[in-house]
C-alpha atoms as a PDB file:
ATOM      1  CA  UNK A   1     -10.843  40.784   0.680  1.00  0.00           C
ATOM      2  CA  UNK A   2     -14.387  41.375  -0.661  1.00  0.00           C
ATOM      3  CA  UNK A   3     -15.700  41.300   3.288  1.00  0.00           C
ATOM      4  CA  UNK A   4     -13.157  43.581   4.398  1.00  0.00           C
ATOM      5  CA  UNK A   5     -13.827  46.588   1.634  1.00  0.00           C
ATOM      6  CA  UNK A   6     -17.432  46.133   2.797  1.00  0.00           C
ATOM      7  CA  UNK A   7     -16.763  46.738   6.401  1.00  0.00           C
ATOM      8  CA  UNK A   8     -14.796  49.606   5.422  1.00  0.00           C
ATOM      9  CA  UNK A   9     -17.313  51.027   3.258  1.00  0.00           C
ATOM     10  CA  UNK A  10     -19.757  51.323   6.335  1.00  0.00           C
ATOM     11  CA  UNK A  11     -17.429  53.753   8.020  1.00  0.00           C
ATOM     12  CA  UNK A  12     -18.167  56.195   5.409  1.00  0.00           C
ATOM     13  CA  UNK A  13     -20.825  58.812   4.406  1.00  0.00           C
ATOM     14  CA  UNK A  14     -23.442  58.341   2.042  1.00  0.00           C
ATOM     15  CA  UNK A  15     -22.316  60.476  -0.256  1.00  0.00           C
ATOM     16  CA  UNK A  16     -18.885  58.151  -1.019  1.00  0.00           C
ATOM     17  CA  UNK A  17     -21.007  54.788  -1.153  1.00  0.00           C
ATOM     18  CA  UNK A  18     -20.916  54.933  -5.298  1.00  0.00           C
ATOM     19  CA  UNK A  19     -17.882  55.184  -5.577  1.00  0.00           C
ATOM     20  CA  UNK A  20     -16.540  52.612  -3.043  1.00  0.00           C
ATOM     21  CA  UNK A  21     -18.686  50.452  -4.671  1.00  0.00           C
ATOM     22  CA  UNK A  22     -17.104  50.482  -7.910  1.00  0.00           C
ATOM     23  CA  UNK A  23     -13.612  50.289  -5.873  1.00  0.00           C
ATOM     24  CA  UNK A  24     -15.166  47.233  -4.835  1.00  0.00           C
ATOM     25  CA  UNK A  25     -16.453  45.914  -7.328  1.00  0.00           C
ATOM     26  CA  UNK A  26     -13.075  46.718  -9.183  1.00  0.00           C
ATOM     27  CA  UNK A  27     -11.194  44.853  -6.527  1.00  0.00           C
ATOM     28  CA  UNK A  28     -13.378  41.703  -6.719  1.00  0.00           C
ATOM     29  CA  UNK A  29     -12.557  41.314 -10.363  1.00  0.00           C
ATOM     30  CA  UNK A  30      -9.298  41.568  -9.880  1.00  0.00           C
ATOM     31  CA  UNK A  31      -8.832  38.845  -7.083  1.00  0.00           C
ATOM     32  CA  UNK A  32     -10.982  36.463  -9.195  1.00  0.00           C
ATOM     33  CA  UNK A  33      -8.481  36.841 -11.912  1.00  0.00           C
ATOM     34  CA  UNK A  34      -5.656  36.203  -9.606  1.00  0.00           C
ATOM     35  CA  UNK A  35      -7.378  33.191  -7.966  1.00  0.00           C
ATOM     36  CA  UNK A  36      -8.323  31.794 -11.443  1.00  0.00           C
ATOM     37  CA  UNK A  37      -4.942  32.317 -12.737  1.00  0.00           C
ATOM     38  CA  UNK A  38      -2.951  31.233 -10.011  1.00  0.00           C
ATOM     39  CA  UNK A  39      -2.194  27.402  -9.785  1.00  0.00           C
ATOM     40  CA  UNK A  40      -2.897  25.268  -6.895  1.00  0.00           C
ATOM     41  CA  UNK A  41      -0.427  24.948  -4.082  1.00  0.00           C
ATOM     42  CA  UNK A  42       0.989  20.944  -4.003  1.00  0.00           C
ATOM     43  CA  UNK A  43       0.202  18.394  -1.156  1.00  0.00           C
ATOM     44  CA  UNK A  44       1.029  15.057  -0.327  1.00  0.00           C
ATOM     45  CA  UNK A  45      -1.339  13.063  -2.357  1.00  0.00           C
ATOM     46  CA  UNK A  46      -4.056  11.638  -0.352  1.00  0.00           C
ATOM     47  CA  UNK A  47      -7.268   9.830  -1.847  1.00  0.00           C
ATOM     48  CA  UNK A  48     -10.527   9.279  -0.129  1.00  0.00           C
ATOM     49  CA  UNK A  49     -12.721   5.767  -0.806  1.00  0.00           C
ATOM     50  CA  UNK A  50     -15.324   9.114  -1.276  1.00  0.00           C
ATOM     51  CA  UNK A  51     -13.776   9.253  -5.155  1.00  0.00           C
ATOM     52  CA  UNK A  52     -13.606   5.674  -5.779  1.00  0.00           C
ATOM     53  CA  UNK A  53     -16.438   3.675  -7.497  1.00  0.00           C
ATOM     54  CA  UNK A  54     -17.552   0.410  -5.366  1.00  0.00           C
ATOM     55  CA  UNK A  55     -19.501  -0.914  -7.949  1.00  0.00           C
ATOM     56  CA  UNK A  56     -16.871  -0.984 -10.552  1.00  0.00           C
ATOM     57  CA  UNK A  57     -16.891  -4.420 -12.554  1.00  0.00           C
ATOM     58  CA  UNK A  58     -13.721  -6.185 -12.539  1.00  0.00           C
ATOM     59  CA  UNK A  59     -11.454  -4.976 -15.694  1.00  0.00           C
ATOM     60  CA  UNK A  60     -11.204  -8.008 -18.579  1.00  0.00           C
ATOM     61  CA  UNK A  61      -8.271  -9.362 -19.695  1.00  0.00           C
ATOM     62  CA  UNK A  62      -7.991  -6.825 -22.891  1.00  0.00           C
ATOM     63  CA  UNK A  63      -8.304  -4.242 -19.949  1.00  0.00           C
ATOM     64  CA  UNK A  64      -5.541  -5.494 -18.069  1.00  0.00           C
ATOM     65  CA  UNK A  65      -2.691  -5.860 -21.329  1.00  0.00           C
ATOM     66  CA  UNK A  66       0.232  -7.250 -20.100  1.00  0.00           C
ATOM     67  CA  UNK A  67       0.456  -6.967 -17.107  1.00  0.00           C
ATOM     68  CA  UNK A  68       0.954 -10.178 -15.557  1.00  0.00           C
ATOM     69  CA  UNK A  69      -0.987 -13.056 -14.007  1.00  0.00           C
ATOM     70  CA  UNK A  70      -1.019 -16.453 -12.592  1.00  0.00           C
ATOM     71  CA  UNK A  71      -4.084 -18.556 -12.601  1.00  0.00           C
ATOM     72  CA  UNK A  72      -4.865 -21.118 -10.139  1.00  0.00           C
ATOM     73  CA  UNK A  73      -8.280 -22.944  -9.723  1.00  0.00           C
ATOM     74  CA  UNK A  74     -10.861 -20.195 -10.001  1.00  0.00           C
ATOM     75  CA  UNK A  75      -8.430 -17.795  -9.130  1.00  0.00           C
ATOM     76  CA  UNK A  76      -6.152 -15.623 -10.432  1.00  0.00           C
ATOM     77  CA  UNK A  77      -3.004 -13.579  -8.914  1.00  0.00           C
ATOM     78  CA  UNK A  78      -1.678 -10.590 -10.632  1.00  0.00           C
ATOM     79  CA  UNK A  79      -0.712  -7.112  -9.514  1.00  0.00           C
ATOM     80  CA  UNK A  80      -3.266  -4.690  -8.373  1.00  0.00           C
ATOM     81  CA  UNK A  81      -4.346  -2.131 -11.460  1.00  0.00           C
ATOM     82  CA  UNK A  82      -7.176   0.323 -10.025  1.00  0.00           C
ATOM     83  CA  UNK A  83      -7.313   2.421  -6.735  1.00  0.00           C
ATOM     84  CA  UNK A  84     -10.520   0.112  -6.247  1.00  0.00           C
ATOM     85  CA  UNK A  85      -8.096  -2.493  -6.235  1.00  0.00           C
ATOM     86  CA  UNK A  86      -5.860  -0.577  -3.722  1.00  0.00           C
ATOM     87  CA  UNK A  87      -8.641   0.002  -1.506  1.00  0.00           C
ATOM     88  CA  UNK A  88      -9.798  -3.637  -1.111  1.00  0.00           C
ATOM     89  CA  UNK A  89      -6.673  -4.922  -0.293  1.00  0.00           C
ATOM     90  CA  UNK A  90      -5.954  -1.982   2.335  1.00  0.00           C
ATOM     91  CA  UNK A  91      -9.738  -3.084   3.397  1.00  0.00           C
ATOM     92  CA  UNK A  92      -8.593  -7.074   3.633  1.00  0.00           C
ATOM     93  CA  UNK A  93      -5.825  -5.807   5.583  1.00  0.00           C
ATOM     94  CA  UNK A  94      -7.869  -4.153   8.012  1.00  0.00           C
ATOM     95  CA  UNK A  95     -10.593  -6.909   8.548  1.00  0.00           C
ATOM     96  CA  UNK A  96      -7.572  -9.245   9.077  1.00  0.00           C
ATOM     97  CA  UNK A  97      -5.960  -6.446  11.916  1.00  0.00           C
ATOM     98  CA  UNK A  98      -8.815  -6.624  13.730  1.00  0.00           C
ATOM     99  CA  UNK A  99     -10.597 -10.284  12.969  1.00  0.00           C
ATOM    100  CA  UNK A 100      -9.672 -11.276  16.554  1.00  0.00           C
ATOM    101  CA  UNK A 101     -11.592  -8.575  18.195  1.00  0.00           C
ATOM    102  CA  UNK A 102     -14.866  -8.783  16.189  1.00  0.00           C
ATOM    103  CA  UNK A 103     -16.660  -7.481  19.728  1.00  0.00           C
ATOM    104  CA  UNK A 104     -14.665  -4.800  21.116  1.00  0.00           C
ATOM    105  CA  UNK A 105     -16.185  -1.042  20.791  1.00  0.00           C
ATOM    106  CA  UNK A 106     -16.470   0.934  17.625  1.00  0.00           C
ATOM    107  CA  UNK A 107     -14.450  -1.761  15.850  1.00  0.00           C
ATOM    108  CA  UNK A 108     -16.077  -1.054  12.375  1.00  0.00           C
ATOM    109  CA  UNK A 109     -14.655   2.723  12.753  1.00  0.00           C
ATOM    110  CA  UNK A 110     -11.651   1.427  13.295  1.00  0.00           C
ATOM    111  CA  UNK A 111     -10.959  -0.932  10.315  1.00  0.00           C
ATOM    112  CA  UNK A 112     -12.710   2.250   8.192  1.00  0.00           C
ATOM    113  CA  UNK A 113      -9.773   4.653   9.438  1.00  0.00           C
ATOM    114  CA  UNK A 114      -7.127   1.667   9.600  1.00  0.00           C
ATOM    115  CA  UNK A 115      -8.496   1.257   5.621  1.00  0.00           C
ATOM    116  CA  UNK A 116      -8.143   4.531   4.861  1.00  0.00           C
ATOM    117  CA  UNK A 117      -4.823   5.245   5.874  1.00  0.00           C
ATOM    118  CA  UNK A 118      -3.318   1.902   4.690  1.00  0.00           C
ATOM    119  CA  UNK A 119      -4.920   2.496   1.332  1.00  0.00           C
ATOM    120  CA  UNK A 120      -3.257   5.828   1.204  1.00  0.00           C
ATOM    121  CA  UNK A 121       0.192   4.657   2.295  1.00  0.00           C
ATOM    122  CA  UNK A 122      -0.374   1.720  -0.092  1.00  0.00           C
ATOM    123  CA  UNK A 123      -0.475   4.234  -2.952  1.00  0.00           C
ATOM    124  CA  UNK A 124       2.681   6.032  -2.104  1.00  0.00           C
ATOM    125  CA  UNK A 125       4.733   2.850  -1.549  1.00  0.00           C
ATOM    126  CA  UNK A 126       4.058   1.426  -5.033  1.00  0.00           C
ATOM    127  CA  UNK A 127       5.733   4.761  -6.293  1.00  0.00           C
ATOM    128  CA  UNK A 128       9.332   3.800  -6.818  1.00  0.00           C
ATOM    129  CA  UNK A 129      11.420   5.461  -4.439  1.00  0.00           C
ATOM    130  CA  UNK A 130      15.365   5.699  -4.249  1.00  0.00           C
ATOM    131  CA  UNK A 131      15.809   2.545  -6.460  1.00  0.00           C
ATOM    132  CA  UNK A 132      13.340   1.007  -4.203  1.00  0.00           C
ATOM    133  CA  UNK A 133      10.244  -0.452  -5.106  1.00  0.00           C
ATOM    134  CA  UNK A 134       6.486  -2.016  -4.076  1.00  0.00           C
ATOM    135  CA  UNK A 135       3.766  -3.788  -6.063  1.00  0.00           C
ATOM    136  CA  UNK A 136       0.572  -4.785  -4.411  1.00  0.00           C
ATOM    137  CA  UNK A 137      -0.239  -8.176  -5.520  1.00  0.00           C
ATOM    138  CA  UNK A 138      -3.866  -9.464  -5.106  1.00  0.00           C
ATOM    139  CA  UNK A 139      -6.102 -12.642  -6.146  1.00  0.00           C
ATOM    140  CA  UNK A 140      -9.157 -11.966  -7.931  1.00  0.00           C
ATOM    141  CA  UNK A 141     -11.985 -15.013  -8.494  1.00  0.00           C
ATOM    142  CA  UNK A 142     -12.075 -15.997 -12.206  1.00  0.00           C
ATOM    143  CA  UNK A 143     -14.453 -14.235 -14.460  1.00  0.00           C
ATOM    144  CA  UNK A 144     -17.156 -16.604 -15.426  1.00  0.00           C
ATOM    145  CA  UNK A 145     -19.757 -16.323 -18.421  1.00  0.00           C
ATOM    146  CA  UNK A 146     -22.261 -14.405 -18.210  1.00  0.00           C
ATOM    147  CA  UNK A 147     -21.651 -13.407 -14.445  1.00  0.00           C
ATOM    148  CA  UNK A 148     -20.419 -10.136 -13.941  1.00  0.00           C
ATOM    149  CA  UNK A 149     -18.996  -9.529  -9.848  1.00  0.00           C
ATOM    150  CA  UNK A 150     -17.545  -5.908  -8.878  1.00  0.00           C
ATOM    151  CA  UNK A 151     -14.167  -5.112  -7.750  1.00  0.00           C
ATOM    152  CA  UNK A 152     -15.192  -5.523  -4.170  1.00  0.00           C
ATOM    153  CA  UNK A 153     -16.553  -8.917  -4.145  1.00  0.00           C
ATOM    154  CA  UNK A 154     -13.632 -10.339  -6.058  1.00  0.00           C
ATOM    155  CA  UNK A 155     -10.772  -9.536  -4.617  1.00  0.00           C
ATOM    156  CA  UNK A 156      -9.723 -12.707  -1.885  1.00  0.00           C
ATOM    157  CA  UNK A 157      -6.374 -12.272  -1.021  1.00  0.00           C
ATOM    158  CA  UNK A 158      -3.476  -9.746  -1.289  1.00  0.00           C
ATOM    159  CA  UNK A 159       0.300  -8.902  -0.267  1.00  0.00           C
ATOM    160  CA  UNK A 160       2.937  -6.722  -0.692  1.00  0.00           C
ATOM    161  CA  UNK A 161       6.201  -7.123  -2.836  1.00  0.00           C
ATOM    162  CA  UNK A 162       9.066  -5.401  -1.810  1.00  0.00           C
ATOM    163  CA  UNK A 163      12.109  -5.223  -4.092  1.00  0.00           C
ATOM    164  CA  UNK A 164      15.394  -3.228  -1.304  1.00  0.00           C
ATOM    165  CA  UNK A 165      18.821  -3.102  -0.713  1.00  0.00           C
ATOM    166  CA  UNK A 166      20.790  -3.901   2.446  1.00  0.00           C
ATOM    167  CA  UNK A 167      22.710  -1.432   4.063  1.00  0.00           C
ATOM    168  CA  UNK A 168      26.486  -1.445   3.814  1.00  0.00           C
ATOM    169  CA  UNK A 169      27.383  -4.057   6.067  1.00  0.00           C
ATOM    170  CA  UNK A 170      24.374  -6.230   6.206  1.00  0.00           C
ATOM    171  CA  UNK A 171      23.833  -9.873   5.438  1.00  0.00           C
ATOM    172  CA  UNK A 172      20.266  -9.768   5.835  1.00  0.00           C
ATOM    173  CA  UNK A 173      17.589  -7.046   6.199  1.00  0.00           C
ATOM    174  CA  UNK A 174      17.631  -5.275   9.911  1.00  0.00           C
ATOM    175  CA  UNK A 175      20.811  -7.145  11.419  1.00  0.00           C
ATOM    176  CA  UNK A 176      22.750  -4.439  13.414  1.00  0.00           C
ATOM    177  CA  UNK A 177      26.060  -3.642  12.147  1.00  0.00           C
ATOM    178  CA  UNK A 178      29.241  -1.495  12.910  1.00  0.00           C
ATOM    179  CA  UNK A 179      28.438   0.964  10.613  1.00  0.00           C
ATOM    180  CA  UNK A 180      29.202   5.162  10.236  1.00  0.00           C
ATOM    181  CA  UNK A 181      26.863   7.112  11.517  1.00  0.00           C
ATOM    182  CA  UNK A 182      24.916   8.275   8.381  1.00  0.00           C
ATOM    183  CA  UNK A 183      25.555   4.704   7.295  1.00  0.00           C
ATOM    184  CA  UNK A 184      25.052   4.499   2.610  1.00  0.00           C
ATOM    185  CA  UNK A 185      22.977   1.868   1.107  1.00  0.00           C
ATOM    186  CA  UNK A 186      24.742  -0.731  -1.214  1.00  0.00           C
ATOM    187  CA  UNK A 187      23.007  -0.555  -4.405  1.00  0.00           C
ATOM    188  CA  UNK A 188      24.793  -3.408  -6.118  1.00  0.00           C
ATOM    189  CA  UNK A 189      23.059  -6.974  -7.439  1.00  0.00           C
ATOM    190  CA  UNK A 190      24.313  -8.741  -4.650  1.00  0.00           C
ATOM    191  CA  UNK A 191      23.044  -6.480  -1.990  1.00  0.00           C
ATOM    192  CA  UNK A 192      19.217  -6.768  -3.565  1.00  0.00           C
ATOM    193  CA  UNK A 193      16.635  -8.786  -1.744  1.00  0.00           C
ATOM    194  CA  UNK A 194      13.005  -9.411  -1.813  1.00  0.00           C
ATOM    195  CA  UNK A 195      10.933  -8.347   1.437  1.00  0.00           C
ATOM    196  CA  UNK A 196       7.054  -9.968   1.262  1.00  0.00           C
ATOM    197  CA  UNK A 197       4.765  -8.133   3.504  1.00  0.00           C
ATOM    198  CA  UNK A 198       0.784  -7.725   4.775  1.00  0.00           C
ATOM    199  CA  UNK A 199       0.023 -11.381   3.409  1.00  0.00           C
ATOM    200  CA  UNK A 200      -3.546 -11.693   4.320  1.00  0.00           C
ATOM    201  CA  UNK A 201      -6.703 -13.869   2.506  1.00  0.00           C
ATOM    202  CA  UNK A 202     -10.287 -13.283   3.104  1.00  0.00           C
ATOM    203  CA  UNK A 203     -11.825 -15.857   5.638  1.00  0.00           C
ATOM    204  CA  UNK A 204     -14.275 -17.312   3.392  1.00  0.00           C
ATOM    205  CA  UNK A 205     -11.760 -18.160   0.564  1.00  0.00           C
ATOM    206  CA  UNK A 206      -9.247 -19.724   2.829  1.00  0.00           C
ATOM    207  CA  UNK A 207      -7.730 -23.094   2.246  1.00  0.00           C
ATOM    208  CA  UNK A 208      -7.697 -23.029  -1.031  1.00  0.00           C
ATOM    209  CA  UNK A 209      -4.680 -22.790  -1.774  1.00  0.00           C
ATOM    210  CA  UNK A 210      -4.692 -18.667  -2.298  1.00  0.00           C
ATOM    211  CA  UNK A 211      -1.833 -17.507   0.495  1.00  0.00           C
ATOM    212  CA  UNK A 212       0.734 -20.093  -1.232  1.00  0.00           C
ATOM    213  CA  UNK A 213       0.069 -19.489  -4.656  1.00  0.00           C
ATOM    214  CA  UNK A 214      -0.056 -15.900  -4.237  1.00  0.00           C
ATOM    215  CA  UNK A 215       3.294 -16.390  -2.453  1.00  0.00           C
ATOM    216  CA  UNK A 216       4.726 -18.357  -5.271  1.00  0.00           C
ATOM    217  CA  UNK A 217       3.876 -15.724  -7.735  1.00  0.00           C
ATOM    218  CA  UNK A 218       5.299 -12.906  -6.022  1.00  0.00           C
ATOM    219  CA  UNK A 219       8.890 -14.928  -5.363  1.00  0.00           C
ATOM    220  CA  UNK A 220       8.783 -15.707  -9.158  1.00  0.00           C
ATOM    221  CA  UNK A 221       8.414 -11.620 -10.276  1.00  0.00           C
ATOM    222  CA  UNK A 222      10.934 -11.087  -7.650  1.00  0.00           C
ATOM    223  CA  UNK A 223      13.297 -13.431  -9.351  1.00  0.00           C
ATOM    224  CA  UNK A 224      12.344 -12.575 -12.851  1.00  0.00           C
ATOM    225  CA  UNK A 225      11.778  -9.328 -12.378  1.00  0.00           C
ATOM    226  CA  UNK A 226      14.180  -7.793 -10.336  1.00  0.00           C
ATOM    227  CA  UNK A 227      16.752 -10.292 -10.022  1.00  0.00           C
ATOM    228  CA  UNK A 228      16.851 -11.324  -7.013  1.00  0.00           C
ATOM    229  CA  UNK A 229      18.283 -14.347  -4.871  1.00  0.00           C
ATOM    230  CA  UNK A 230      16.845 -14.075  -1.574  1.00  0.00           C
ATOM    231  CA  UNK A 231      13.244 -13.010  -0.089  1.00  0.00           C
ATOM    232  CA  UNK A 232      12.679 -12.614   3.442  1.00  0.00           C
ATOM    233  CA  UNK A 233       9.516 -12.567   5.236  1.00  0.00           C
ATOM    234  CA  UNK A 234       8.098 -11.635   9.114  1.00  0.00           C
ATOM    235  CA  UNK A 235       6.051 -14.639  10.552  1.00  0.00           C
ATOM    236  CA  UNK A 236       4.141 -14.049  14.043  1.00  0.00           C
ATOM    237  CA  UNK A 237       5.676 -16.443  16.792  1.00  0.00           C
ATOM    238  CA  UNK A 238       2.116 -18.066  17.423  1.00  0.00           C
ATOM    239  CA  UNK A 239       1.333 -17.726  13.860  1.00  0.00           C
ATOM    240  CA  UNK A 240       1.868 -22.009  13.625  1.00  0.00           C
ATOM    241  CA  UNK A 241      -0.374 -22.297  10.605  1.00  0.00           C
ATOM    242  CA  UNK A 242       1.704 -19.678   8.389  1.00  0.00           C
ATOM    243  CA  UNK A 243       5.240 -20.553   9.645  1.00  0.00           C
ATOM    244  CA  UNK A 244       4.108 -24.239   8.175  1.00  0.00           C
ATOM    245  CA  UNK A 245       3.394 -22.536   4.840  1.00  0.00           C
ATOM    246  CA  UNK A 246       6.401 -20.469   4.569  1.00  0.00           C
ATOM    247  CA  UNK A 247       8.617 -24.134   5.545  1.00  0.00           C
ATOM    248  CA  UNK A 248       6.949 -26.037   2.899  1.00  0.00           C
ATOM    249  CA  UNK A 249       7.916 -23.458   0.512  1.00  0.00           C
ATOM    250  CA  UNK A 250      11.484 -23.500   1.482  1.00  0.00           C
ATOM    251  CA  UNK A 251      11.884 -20.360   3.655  1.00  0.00           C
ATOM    252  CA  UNK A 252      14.236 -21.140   6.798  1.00  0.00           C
ATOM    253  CA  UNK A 253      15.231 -19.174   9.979  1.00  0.00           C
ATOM    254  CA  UNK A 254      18.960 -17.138   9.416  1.00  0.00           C
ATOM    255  CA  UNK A 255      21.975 -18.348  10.989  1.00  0.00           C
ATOM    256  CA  UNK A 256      21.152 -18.165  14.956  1.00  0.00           C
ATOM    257  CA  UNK A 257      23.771 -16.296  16.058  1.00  0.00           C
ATOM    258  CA  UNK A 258      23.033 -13.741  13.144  1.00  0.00           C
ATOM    259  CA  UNK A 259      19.456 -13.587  15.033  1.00  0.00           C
ATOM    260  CA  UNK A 260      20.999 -12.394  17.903  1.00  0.00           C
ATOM    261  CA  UNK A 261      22.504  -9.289  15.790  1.00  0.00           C
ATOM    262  CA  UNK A 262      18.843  -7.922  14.770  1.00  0.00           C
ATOM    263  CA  UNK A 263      18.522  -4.212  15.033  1.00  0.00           C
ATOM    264  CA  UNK A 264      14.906  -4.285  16.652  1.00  0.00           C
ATOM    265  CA  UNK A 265      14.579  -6.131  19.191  1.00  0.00           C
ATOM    266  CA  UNK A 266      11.251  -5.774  19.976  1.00  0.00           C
ATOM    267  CA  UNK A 267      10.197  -7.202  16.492  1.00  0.00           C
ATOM    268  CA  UNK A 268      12.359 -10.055  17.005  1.00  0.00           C
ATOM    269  CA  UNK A 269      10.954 -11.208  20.590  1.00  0.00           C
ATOM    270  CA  UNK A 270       7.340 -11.177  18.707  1.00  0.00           C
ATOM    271  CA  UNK A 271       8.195 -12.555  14.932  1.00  0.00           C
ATOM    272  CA  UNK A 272      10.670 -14.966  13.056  1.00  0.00           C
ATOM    273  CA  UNK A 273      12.662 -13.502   9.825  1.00  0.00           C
ATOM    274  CA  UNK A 274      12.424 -16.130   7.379  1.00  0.00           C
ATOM    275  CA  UNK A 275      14.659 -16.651   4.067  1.00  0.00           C
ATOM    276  CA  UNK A 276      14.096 -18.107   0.885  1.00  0.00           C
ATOM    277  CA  UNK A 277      17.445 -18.667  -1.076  1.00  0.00           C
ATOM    278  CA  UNK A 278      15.960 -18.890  -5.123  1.00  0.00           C
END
């Protein structure tokens, strides 16, 4: 506005310049009262790794309360606390996207924006929506005397639990069923499930027992938590090494023919659904 009464000004004689100063000068004051005064418009929240502190220690137990844990070896699985936390696990998730292509062009730009907006949609998911809910779960390394490690550096492993309901008419998540057209969720007991998703543990910490124990604490909060009696979880077809993990922990393949009834079919040519009765 400022800009525009100056243009203007130029258009006149000399003799009015005082005065349309003033004007201006007027006017200036009062849009910086308006702006001051007038609160910001709302957006979707978005965070950028710009705000976030990489060198952050790892927070203590006093720090953490009671929020709760499960400790393994020199490891420790609990729910994710701090956006640092957030962003390594959206970070893990990337490396692991793309840790078959290590070679392939601009790569590293790639995991930064796949990062980013994981991260970002990581945040909004752990927001309870619609009765729904999500909590990142991720395994930290022990802290030891007199050794201090940052949030980056400690974080090995990470997944996502899911606590939903199945639509009316479902037996298990996605199965395609005669339903209305703007088809209702059944919130009842029954109809609640656990969904385990983005499982992924950081190369140099594997075998150690992380993915299963990480696994075993997330089906125990879904149980004691939420109430649940099953959990289903997506397994790659070639993925031999974690469809072994999720059998020796007791998930098992639906009913065939219910197979045959899933709603993408796409997803079902590349991935098992897997079930875990607790």
């Amino acid at each position: 506005m400022f800009d525009m009464n100056r243009a203007m000004d130029s258009k006149f004689s000399a003799t009015m310049k005082n005065n349309n100063d003033n004007n201006c000068n007027m006017k200036k004051k009062e849009d910086l009262s308006v702006h001051l005064s007038t609160p910001p418009i709302s957006k979707v929240e978005t965070l950028s790794s710009n705000n976030l502190q990489f060198d952050r220690l790892q927070p203590s137990d006093r720090e953490l309360g009671r929020v709760n844990r499960f400790k393994f070896g020199q490891f420790v699985a609990r729910e994710a606390v701090l956006d640092e936390e957030y962003w390594t696990a959206a970070w893990l998730r990337a490396e692991s996207h793309w840790e078959n292509r290590p070679y392939e062009r601009y790569v590293d730009n790639y995991k930064r924006k796949f990062a980013e907006q994981e991260f970002n949609a990581l945040k909004r998911r752990c927001k309870v929506q619609n009765g729904d809910s999500c909590e990142c779960i991720i395994t930290v390394r022990k802290k030891q005397k007199n050794v201090k490690h940052s949030i980056l550096k400690c974080v090995v492993g990470t997944l996502d639990l899911n606590i939903r309901y199945l639509l009316q008419g479902e037996t298990f998540p996605g199965e395609r069923v005669k339903a209305p057209l703007f088809c209702s969720i059944n919130r009842t007991p029954p109809s609640r499930y656990g969904y385990i998703a983005n499982l992924c543990v950081i190369k140099s910490a594997r075998r150690q027992g992380i993915a299963s124990n990480m696994m075993s604490f997330a089906i125990e909060a879904a149980k004691s938590n939420a109430g649940v009696t099953q959990v289903y979880v997506h397994v790659d077809r070639n993925n031999r090494p974690a469809q072994i993990l999720y059998q020796k922990m007791g998930f098992e393949l639906p009913c065939p023919s219910q197979m045959v009834e899933m709603a993408n079919s796409r997803l079902l040519e590349e991935t098992y659904l897997l079930r875990l009765q607790t």
